[in-house]
N, C-alpha and C. Protein backbone atom coordinates (compact mmCIF):
# COMPACT_ATOMS: atom_id res chain seq x y z
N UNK A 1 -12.53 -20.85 51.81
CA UNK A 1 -13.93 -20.84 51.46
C UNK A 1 -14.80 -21.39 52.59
N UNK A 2 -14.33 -21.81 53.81
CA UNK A 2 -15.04 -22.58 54.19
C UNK A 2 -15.01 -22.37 55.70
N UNK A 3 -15.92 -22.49 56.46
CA UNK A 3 -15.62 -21.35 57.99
C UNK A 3 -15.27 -22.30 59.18
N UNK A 4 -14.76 -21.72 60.00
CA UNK A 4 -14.12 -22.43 61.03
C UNK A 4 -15.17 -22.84 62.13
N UNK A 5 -15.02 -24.39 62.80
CA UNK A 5 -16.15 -24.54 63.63
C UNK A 5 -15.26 -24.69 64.48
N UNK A 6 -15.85 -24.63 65.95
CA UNK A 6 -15.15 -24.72 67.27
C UNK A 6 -16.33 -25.46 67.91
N UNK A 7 -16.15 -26.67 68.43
CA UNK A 7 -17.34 -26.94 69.72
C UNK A 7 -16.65 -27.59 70.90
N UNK A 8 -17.19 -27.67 71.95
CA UNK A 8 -16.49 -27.77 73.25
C UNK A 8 -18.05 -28.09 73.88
N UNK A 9 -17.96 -29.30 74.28
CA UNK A 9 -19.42 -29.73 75.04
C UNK A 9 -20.54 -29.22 74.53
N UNK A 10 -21.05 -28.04 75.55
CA UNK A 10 -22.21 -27.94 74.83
C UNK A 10 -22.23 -26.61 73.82
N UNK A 11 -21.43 -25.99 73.66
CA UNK A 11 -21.03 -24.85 73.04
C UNK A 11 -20.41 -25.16 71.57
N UNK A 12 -20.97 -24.81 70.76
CA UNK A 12 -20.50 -25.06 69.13
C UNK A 12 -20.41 -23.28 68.46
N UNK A 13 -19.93 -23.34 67.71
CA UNK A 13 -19.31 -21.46 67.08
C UNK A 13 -19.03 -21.82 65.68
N UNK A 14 -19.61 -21.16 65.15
CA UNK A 14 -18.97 -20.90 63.42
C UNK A 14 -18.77 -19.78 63.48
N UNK A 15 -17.13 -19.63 62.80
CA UNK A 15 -17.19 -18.08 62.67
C UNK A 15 -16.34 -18.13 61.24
N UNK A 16 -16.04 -16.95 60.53
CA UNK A 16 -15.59 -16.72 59.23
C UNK A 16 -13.88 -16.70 59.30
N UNK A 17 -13.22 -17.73 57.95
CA UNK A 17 -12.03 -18.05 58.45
C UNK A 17 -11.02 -16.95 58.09
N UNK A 18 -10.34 -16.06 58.91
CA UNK A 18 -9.37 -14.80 58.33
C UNK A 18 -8.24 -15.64 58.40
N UNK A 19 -7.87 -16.81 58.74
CA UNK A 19 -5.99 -16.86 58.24
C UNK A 19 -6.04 -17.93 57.44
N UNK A 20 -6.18 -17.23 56.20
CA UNK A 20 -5.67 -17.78 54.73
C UNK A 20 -5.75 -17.11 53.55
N UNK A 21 -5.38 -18.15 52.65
CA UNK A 21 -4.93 -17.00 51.56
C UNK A 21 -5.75 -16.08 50.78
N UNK A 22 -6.06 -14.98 51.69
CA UNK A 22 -6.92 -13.96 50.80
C UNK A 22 -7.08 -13.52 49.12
N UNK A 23 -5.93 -13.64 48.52
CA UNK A 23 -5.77 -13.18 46.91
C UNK A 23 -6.70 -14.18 46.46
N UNK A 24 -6.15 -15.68 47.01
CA UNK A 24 -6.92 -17.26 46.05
C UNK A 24 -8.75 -17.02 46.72
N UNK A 25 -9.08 -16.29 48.27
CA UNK A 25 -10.52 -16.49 48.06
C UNK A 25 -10.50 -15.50 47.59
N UNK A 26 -10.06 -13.89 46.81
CA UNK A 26 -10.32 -13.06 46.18
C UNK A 26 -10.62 -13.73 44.76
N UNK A 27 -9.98 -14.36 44.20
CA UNK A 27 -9.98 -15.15 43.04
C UNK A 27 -10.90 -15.91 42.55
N UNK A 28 -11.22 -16.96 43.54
CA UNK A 28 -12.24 -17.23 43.52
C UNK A 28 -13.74 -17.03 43.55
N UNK A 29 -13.99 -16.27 44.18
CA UNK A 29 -15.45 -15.34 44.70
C UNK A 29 -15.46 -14.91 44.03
N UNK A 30 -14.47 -14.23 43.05
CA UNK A 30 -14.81 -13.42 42.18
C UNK A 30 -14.95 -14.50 40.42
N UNK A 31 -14.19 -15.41 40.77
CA UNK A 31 -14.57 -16.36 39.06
C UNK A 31 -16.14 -16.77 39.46
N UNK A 32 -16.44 -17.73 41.29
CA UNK A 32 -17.88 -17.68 41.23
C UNK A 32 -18.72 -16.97 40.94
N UNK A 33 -18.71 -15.54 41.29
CA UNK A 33 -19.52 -14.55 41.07
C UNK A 33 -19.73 -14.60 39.17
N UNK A 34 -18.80 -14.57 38.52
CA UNK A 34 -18.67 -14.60 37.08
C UNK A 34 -19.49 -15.24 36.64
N UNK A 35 -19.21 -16.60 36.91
CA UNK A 35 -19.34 -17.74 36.26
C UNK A 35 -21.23 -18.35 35.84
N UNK A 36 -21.46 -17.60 37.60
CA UNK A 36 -23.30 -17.75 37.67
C UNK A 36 -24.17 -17.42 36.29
N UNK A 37 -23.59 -16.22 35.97
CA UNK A 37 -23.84 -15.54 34.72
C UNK A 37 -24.06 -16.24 33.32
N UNK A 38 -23.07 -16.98 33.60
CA UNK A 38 -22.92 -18.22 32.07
C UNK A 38 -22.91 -19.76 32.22
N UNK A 39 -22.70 -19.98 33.45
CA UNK A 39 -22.93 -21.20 33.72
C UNK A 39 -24.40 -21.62 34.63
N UNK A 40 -25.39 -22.56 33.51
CA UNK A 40 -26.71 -22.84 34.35
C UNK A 40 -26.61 -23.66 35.44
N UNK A 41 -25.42 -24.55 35.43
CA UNK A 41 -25.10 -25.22 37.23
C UNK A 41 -24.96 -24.01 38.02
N UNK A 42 -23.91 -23.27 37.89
CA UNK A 42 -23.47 -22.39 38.59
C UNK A 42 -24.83 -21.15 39.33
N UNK A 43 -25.66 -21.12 38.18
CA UNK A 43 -26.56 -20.08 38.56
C UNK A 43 -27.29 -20.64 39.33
N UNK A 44 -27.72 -22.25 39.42
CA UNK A 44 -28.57 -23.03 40.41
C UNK A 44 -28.55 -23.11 41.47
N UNK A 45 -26.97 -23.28 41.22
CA UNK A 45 -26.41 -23.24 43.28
C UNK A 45 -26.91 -21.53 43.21
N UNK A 46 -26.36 -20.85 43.10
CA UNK A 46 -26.50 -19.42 43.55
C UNK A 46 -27.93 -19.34 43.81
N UNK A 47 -28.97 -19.67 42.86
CA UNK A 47 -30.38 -19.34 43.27
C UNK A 47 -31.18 -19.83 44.37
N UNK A 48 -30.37 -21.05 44.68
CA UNK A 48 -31.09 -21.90 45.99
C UNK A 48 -30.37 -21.58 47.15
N UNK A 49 -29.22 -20.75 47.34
CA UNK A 49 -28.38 -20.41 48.36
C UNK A 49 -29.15 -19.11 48.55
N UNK A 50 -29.37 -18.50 47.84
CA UNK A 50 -30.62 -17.52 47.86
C UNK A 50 -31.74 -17.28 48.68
N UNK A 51 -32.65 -18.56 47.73
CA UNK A 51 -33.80 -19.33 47.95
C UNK A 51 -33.91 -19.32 49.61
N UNK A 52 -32.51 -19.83 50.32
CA UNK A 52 -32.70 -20.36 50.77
C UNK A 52 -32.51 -19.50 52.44
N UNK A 53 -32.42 -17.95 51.89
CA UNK A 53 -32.24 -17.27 52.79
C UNK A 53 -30.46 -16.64 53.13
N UNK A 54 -29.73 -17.24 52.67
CA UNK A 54 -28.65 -16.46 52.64
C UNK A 54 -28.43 -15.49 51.74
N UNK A 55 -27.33 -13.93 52.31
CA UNK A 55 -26.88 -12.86 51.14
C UNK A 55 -26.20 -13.48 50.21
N UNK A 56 -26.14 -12.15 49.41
CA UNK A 56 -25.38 -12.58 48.26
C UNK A 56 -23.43 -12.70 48.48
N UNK A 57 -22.69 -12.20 49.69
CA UNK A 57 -21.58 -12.86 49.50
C UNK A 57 -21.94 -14.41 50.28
N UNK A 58 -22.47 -14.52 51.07
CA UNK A 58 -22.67 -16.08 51.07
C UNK A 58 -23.03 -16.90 50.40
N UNK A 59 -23.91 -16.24 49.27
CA UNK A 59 -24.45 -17.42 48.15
C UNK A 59 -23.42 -17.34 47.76
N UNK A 60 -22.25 -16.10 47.32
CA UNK A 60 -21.15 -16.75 46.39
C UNK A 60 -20.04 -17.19 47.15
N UNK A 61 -20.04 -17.60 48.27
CA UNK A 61 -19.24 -18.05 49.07
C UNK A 61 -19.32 -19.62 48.48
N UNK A 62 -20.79 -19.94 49.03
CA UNK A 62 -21.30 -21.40 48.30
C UNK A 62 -20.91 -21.87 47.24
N UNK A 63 -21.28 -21.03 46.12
CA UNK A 63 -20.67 -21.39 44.80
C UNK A 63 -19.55 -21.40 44.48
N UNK A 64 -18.66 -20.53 45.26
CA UNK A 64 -17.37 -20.86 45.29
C UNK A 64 -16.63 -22.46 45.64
N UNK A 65 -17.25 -22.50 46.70
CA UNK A 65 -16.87 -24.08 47.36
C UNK A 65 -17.37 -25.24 46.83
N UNK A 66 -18.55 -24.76 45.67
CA UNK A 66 -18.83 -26.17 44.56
C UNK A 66 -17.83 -25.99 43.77
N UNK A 67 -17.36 -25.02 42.90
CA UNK A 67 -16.39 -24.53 42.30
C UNK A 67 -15.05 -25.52 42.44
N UNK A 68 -14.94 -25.62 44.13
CA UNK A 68 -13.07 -25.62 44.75
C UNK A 68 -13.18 -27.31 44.59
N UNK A 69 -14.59 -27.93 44.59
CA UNK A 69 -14.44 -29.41 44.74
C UNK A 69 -14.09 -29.60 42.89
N UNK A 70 -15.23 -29.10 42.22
CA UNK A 70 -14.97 -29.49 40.79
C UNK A 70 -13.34 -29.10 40.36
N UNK A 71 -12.68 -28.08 40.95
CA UNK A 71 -11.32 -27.69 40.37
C UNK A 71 -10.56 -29.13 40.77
N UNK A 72 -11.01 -29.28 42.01
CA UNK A 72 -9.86 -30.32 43.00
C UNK A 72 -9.86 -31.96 42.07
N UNK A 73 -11.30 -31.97 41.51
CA UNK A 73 -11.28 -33.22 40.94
C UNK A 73 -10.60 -33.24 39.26
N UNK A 74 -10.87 -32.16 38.69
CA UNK A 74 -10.05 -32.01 37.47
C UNK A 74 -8.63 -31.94 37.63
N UNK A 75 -8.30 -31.71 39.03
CA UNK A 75 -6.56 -31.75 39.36
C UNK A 75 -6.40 -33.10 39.75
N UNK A 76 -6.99 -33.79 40.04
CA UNK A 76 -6.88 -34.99 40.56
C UNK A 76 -7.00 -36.19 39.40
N UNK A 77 -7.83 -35.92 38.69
CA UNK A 77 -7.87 -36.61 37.27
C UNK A 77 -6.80 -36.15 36.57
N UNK A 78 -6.45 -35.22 36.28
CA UNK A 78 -5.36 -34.84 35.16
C UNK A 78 -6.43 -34.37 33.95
N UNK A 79 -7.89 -33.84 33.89
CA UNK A 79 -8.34 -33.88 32.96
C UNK A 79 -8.70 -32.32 32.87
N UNK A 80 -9.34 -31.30 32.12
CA UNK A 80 -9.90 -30.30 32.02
C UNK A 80 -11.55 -30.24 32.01
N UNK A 81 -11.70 -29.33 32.83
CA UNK A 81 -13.42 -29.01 33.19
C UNK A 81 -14.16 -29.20 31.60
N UNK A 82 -15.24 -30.53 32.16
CA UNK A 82 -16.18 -30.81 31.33
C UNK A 82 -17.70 -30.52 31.97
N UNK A 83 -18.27 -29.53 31.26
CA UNK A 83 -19.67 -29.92 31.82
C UNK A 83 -20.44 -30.70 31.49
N UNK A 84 -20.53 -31.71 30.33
CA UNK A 84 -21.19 -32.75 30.39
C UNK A 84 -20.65 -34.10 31.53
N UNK A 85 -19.56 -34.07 31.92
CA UNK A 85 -18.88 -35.10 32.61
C UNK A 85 -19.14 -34.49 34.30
N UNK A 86 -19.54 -33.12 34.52
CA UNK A 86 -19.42 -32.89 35.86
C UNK A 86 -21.08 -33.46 35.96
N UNK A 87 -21.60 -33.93 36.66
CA UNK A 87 -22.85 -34.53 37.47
C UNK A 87 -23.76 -33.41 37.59
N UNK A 88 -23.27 -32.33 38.73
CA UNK A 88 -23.89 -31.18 39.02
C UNK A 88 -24.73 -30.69 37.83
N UNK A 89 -23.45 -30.43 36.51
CA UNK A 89 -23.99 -29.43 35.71
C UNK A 89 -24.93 -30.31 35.10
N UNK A 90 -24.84 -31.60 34.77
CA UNK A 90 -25.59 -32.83 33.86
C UNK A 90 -27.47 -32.67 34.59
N UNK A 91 -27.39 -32.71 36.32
CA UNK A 91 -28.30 -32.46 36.95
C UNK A 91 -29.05 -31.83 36.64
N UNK A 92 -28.88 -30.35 36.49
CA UNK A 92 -28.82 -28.80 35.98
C UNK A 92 -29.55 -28.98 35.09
N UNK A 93 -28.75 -29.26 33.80
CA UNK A 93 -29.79 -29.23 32.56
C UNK A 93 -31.13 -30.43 32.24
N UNK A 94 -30.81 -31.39 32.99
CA UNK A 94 -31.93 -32.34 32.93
C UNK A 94 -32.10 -32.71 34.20
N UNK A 95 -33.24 -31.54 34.52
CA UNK A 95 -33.54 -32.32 35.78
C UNK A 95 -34.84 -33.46 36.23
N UNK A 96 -34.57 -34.75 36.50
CA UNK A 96 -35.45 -35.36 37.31
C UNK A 96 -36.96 -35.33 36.96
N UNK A 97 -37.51 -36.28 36.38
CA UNK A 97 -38.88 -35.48 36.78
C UNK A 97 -39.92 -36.09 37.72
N UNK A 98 -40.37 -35.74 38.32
CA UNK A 98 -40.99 -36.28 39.33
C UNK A 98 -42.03 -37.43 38.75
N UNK A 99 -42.38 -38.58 39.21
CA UNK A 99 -43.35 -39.48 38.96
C UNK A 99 -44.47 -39.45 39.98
């Protein structure tokens, strides 16, 4: 999900990462892509990756990689995806209001 940087003095490069496991970012990109649909966190990131001037496989590139942290921490807890317990999505539905 996530692209390869190279820098060397004054020269820095991002480029898109081809050696890895294609099926799992097939898998993924494609549950992100899903998920925007029904999930109002999910559609947030997508709309501000947008917003923000990137296409649409890069917005779901993005959402993918919010995706890979929330999976990593439900593997790491031992627990199953909560959206009241994830932050992001808690954000999402109540957001902030300015004073």
């Amino acid at each position: 999900m996530v692209p390869v940087t190279r820098a060397s003095g004054k020269h820095h490069a991002v480029s898109f990462r081809w050696a890895c496991n294609k099926r799992l970012r097939v898998a993924l990109t494609t549950f992100a892509d899903n998920s925007r649909h029904s999930s109002p966190w999910a559609a947030g990131i997508y709309r501000r990756a947008i917003a923000g001037g990137k296409d649409h496989p890069h917005a779901i590139r993005i959402l993918a990689r919010a995706w890979v942290r929330v999976i990593w921490r439900c593997w790491n807890n031992g627990q199953p995806y909560d959206p009241a317990r994830h932050g992001g999505a808690a954000r999402q539905l109540n957001p902030p209001t300015a004073a």
